[in-house]
PDB file of N, CA and C in Angstrom:
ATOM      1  N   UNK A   1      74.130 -13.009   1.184  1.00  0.00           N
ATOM      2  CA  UNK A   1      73.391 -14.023   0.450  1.00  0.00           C
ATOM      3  C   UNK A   1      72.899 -15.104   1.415  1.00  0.00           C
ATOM      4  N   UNK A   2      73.847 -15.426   2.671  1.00  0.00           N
ATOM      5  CA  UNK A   2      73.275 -16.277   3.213  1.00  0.00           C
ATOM      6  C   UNK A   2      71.619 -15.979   4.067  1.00  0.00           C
ATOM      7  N   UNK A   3      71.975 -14.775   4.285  1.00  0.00           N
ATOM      8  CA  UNK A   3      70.923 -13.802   5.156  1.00  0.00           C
ATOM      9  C   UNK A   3      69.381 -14.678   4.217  1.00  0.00           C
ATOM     10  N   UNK A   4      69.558 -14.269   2.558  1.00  0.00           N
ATOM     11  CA  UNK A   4      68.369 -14.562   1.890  1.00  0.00           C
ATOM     12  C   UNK A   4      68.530 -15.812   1.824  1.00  0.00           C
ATOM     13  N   UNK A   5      68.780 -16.772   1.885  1.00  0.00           N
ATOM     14  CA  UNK A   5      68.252 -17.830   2.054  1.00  0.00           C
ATOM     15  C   UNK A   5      67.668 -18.295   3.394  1.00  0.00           C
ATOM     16  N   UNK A   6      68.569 -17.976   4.712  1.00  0.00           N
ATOM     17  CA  UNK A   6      68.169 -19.172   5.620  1.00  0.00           C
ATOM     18  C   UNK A   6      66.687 -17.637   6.301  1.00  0.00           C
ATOM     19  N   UNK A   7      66.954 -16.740   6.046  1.00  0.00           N
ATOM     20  CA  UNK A   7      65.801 -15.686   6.657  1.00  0.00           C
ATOM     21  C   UNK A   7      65.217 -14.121   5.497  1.00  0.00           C
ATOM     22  N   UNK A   8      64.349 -15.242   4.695  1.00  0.00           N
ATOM     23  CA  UNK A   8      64.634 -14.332   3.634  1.00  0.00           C
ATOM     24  C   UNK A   8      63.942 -13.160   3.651  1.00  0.00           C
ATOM     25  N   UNK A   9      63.128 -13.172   4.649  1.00  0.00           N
ATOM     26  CA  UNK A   9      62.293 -11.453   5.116  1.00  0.00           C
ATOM     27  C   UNK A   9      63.346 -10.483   5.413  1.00  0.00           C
ATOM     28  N   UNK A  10      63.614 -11.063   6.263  1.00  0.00           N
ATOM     29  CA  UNK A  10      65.253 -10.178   6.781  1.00  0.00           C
ATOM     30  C   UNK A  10      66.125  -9.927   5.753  1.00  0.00           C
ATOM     31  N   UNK A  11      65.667 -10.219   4.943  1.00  0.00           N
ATOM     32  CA  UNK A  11      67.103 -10.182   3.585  1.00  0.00           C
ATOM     33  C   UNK A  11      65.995  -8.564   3.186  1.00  0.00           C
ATOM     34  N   UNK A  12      64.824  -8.103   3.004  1.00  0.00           N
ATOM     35  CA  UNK A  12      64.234  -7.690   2.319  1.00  0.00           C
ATOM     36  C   UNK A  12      64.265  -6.319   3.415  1.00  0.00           C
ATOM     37  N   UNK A  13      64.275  -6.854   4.853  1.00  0.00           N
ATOM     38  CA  UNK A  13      63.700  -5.248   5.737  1.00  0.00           C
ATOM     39  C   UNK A  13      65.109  -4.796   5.774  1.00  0.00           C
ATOM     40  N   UNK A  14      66.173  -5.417   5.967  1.00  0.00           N
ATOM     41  CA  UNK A  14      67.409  -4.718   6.245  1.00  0.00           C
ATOM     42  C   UNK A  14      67.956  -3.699   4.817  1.00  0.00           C
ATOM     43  N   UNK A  15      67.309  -3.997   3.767  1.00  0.00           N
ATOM     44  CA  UNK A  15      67.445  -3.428   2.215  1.00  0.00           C
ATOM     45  C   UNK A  15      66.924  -2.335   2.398  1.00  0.00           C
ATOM     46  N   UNK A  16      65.602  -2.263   3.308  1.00  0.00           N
ATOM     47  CA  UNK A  16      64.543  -1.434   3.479  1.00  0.00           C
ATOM     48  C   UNK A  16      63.505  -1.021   2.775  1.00  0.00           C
ATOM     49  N   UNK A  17      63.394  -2.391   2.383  1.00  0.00           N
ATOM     50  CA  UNK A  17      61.643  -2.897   1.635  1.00  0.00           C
ATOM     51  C   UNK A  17      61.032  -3.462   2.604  1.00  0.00           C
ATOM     52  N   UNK A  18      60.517  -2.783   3.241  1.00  0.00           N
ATOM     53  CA  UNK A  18      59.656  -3.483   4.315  1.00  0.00           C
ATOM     54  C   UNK A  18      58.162  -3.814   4.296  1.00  0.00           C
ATOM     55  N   UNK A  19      57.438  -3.765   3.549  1.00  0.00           N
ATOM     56  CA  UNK A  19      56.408  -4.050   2.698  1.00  0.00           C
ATOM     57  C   UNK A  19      56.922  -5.681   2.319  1.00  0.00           C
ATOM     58  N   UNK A  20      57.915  -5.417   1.544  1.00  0.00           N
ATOM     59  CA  UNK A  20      58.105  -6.615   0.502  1.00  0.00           C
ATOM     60  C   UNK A  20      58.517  -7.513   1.249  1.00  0.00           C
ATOM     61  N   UNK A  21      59.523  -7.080   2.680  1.00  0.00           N
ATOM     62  CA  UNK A  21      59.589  -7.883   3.866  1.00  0.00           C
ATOM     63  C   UNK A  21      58.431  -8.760   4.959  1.00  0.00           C
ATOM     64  N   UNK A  22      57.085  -8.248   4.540  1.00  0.00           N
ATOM     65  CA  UNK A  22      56.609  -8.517   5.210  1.00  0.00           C
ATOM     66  C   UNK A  22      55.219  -9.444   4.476  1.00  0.00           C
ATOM     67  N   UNK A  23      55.258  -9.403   3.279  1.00  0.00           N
ATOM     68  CA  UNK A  23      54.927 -10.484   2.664  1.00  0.00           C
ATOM     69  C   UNK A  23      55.481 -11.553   2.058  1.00  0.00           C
ATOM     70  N   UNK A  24      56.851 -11.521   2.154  1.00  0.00           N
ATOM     71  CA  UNK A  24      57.563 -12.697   2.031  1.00  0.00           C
ATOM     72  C   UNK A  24      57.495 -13.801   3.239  1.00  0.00           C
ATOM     73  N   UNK A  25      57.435 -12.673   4.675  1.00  0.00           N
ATOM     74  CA  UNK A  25      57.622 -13.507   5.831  1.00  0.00           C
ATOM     75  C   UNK A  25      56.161 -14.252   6.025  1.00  0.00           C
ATOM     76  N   UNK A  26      55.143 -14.152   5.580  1.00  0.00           N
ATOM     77  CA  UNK A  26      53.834 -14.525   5.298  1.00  0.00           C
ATOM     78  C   UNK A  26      54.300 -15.830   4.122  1.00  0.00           C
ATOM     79  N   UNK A  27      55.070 -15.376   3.178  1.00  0.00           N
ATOM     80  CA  UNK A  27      55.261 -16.640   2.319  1.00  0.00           C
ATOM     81  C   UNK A  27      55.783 -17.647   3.447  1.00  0.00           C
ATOM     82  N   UNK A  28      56.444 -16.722   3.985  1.00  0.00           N
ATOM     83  CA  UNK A  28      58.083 -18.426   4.755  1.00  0.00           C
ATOM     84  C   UNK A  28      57.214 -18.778   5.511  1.00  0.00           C
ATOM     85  N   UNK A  29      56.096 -18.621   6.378  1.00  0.00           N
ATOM     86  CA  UNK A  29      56.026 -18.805   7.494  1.00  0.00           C
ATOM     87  C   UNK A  29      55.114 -20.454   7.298  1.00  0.00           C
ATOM     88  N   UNK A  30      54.567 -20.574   6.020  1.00  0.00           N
ATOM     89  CA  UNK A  30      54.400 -21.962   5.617  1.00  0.00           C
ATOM     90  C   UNK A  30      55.884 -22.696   5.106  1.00  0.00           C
ATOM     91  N   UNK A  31      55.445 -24.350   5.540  1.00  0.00           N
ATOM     92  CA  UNK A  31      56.288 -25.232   5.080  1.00  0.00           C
ATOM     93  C   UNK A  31      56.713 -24.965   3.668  1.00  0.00           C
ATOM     94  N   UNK A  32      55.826 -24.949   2.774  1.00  0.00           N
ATOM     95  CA  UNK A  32      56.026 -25.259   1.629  1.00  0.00           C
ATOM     96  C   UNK A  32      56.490 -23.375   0.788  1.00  0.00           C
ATOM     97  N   UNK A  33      56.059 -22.880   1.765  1.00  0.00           N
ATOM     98  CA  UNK A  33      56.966 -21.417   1.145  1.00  0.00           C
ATOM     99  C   UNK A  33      57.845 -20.735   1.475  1.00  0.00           C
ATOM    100  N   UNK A  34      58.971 -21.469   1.967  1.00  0.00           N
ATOM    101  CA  UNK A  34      59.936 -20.870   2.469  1.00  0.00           C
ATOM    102  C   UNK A  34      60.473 -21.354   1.197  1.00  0.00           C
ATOM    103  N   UNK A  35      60.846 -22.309   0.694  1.00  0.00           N
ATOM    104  CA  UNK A  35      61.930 -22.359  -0.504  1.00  0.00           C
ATOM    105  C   UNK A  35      61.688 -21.285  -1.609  1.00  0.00           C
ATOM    106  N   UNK A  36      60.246 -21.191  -2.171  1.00  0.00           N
ATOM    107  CA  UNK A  36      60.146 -20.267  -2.860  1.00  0.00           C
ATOM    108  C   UNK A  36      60.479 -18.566  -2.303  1.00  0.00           C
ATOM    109  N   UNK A  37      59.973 -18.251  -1.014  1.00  0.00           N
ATOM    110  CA  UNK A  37      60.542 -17.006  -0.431  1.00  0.00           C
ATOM    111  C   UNK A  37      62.212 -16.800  -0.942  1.00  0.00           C
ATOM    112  N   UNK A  38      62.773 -17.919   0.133  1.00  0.00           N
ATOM    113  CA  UNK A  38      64.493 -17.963  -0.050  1.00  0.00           C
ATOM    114  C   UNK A  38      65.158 -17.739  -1.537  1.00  0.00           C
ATOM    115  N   UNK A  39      64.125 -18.281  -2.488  1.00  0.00           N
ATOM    116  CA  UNK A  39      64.713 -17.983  -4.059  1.00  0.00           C
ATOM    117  C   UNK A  39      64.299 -16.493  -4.306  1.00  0.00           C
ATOM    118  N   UNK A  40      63.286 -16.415  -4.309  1.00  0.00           N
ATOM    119  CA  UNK A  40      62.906 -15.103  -4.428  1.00  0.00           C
ATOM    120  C   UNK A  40      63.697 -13.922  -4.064  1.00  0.00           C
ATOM    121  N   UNK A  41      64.176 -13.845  -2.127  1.00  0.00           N
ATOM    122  CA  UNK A  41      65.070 -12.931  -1.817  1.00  0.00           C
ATOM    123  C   UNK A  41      66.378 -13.164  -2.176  1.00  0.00           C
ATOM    124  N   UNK A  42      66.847 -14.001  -2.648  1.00  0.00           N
ATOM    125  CA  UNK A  42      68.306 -14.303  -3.162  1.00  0.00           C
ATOM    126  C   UNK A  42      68.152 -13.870  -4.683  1.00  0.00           C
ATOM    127  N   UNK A  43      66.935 -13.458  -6.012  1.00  0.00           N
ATOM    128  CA  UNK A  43      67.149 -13.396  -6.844  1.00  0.00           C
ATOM    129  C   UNK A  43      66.934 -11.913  -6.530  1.00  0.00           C
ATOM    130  N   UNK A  44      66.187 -11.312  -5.527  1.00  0.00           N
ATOM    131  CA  UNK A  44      66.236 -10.044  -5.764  1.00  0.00           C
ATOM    132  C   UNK A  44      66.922  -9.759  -5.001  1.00  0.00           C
ATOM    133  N   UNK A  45      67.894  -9.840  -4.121  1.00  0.00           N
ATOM    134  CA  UNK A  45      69.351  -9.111  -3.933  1.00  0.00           C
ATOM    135  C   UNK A  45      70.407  -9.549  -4.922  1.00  0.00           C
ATOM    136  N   UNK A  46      70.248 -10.330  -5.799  1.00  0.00           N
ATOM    137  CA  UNK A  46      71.318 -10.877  -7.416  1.00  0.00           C
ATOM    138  C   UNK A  46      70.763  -9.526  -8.396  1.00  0.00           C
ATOM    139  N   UNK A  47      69.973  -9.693  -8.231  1.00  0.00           N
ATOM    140  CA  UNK A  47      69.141  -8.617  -9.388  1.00  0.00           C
ATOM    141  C   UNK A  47      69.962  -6.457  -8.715  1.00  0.00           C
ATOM    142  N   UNK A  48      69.695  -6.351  -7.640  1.00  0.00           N
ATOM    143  CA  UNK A  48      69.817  -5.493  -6.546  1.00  0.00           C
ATOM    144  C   UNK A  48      71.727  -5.269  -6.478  1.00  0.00           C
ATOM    145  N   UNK A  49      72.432  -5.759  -6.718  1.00  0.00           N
ATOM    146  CA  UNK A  49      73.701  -5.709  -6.676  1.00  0.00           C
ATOM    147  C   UNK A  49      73.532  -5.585  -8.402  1.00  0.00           C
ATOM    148  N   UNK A  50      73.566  -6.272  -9.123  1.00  0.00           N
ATOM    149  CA  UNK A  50      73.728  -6.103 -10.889  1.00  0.00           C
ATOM    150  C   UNK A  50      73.075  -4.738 -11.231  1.00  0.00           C
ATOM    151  N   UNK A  51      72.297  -4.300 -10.832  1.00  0.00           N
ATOM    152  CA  UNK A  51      71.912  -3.216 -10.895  1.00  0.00           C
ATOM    153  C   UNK A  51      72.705  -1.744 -10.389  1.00  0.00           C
ATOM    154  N   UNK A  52      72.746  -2.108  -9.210  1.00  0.00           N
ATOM    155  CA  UNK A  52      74.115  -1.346  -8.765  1.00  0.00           C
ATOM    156  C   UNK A  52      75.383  -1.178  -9.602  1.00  0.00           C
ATOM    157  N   UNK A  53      75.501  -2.263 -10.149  1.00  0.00           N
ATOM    158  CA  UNK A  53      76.832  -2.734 -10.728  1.00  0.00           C
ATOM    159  C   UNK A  53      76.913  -1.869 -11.985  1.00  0.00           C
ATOM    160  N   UNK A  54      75.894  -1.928 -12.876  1.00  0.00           N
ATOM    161  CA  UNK A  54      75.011  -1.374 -13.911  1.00  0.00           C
ATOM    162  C   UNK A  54      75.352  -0.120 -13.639  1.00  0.00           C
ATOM    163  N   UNK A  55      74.573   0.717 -12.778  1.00  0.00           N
ATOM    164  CA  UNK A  55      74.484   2.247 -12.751  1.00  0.00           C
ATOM    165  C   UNK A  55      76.266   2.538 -12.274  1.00  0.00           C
ATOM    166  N   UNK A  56      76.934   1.920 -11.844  1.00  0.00           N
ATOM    167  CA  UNK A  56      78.203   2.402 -11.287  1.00  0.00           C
ATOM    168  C   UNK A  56      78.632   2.439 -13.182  1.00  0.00           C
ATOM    169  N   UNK A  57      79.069   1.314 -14.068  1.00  0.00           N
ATOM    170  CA  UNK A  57      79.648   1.121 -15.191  1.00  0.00           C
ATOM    171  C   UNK A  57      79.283   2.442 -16.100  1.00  0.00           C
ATOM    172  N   UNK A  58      77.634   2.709 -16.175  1.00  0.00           N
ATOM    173  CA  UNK A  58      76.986   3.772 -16.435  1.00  0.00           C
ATOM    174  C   UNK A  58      77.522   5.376 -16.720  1.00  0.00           C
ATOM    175  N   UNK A  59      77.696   5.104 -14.821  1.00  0.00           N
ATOM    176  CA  UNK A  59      78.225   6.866 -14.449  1.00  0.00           C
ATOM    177  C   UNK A  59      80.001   6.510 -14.817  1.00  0.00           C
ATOM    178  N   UNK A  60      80.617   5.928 -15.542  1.00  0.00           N
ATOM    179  CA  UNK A  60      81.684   5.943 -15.377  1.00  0.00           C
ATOM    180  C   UNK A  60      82.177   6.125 -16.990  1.00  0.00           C
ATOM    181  N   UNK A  61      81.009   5.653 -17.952  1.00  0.00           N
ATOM    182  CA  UNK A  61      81.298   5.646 -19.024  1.00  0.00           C
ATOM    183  C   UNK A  61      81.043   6.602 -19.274  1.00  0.00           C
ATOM    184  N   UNK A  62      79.568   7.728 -18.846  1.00  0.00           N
ATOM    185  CA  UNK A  62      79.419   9.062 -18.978  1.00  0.00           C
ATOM    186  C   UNK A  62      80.388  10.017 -18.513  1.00  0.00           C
ATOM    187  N   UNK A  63      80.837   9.835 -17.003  1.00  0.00           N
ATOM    188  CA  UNK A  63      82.493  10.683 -16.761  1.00  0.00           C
ATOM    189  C   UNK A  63      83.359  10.400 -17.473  1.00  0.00           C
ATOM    190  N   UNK A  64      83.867   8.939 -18.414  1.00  0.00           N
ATOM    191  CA  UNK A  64      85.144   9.010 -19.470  1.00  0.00           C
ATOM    192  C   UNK A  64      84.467  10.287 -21.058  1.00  0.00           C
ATOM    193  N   UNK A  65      83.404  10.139 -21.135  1.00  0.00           N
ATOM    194  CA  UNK A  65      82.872  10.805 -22.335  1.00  0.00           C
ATOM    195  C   UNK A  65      83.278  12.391 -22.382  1.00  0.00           C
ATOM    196  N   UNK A  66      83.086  12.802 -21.249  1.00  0.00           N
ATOM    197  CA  UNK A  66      83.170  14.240 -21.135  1.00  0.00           C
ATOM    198  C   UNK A  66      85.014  14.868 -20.804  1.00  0.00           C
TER     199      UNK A  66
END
């Protein structure tokens, strides 16, 4: 989490969205868009783990079913 805030491109290529990495770093690279970048990659690695979290609960309720 800290990664997305203080370098939030890097939060995006190491995921291996590198596309999405590389227009964020176009956001940061102005003053005034780095805060919005930094929220951005911190809501989509929040989003990116819950999701994970999601499909794990998922496959676990389908393996108790059977």
């Amino acid at each position: 989490m800290l990664l997305a805030i203080l370098l939030p491109f890097l939060s995006f290529i190491v995921r291996g969205k590198i596309l999405t990495g590389i227009i964020c770093f176009l956001l940061q690279i102005t003053i005034l868009g780095w805060i919005p970048a930094a929220i951005w990659a911190a809501l989509s690695l929040s989003n990116a783990r819950a999701e994970k979290r999601n499909n794990k609960l998922i496959k676990a309720i389908r393996e108790n079913r059977n």
